[in-house]
Protein backbone atom coordinates (compact mmCIF):
# COMPACT_ATOMS: atom_id res chain seq x y z
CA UNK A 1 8.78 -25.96 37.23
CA UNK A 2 8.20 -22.95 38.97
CA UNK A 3 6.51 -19.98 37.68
CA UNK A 4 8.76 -16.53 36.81
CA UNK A 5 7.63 -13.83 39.26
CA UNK A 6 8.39 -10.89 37.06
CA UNK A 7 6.27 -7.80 35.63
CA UNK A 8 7.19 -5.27 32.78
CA UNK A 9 5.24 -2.40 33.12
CA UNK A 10 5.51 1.19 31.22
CA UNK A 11 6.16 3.82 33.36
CA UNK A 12 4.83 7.35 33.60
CA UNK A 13 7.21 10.68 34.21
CA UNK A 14 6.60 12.10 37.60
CA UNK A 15 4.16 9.32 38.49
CA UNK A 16 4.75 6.62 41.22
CA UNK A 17 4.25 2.80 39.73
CA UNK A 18 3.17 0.04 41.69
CA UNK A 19 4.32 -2.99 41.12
CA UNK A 20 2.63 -5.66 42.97
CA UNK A 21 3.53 -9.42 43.54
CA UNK A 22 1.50 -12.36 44.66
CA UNK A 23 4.48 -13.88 47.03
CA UNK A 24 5.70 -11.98 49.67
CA UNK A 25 9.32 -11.45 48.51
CA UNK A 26 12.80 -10.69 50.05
CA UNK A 27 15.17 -10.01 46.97
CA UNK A 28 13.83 -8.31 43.54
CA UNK A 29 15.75 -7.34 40.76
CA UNK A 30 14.98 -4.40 39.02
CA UNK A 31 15.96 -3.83 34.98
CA UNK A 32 16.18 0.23 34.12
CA UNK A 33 16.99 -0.32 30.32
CA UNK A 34 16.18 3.62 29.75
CA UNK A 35 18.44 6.49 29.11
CA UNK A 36 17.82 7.84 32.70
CA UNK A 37 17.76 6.90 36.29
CA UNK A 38 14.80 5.73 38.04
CA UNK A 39 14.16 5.52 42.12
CA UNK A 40 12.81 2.04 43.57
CA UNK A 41 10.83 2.31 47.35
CA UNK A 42 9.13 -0.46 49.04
CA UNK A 43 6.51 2.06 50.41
CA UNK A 44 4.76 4.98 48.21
CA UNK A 45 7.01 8.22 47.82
CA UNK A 46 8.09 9.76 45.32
CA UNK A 47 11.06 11.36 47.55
CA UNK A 48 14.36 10.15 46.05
CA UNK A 49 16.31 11.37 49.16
CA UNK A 50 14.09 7.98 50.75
CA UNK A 51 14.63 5.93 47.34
CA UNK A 52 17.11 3.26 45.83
CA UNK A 53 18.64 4.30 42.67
CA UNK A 54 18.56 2.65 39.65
CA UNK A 55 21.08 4.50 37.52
CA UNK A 56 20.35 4.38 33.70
CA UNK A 57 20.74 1.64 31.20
CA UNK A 58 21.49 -1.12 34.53
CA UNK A 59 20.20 -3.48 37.13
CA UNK A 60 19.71 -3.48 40.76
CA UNK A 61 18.85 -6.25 43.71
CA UNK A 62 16.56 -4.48 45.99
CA UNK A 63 15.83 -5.91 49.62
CA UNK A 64 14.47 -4.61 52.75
CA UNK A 65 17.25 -6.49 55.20
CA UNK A 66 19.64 -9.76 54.53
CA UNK A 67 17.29 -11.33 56.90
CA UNK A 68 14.62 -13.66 55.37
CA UNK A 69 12.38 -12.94 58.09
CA UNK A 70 8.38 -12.65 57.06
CA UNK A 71 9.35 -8.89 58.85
CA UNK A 72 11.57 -8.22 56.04
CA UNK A 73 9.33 -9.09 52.79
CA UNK A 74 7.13 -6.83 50.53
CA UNK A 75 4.46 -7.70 47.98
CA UNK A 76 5.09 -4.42 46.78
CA UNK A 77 7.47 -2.00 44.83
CA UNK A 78 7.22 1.51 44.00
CA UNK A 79 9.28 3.23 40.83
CA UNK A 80 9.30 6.97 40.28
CA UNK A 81 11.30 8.25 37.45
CA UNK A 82 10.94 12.03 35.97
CA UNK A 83 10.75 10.78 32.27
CA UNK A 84 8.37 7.98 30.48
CA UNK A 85 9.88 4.50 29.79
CA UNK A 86 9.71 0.55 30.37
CA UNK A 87 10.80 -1.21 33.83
CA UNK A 88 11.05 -4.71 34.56
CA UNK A 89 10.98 -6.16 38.12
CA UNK A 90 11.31 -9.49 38.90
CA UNK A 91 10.80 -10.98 42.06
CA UNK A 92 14.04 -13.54 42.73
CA UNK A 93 14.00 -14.62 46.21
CA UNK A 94 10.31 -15.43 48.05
């Protein structure tokens, strides 16, 4: 059986999180289970206008492209939010 590539991390207001993976991965599905939204980047920003949105209390699939081309991966997500909380990530397609 394979292993679960997923991380739960707290998260900081007004600080970008790094989530990092040890698979290169094409689809990850991101859990916002607080009362507000959070932003999800596959590079470091903490401009929303450049973000996915996570709205409160729901889910998201984040990918780069459809295309599972080594191009198209990330070892790495970035969440922003402007209040403290939990986030879970898990990577779902690598």
């Amino acid at each position: 059986m394979k292993d679960i590539k997923l991380i739960r991390k707290d998260i900081n207001a007004n600080t970008i999180e790094h989530f990092e993976f040890d698979v290169d991965g094409f689809e990850f599905l991101v859990l916002n289970n607080n009362g507000f939204d959070i932003y999800v980047a596959f590079k470091e920003t903490n401009d929303t206008d450049e973000m996915m949105i996570v709205p409160a209390e729901s889910s998201r699939i984040c990918l780069i492209n459809k295309t599972t081309a080594l191009d198209n991966s990330s070892k790495d997500l970035y969440v922003y939010a402007e209040d403290s909380g939990e986030v879970e990530v898990q990577c779902i397609k690598y």
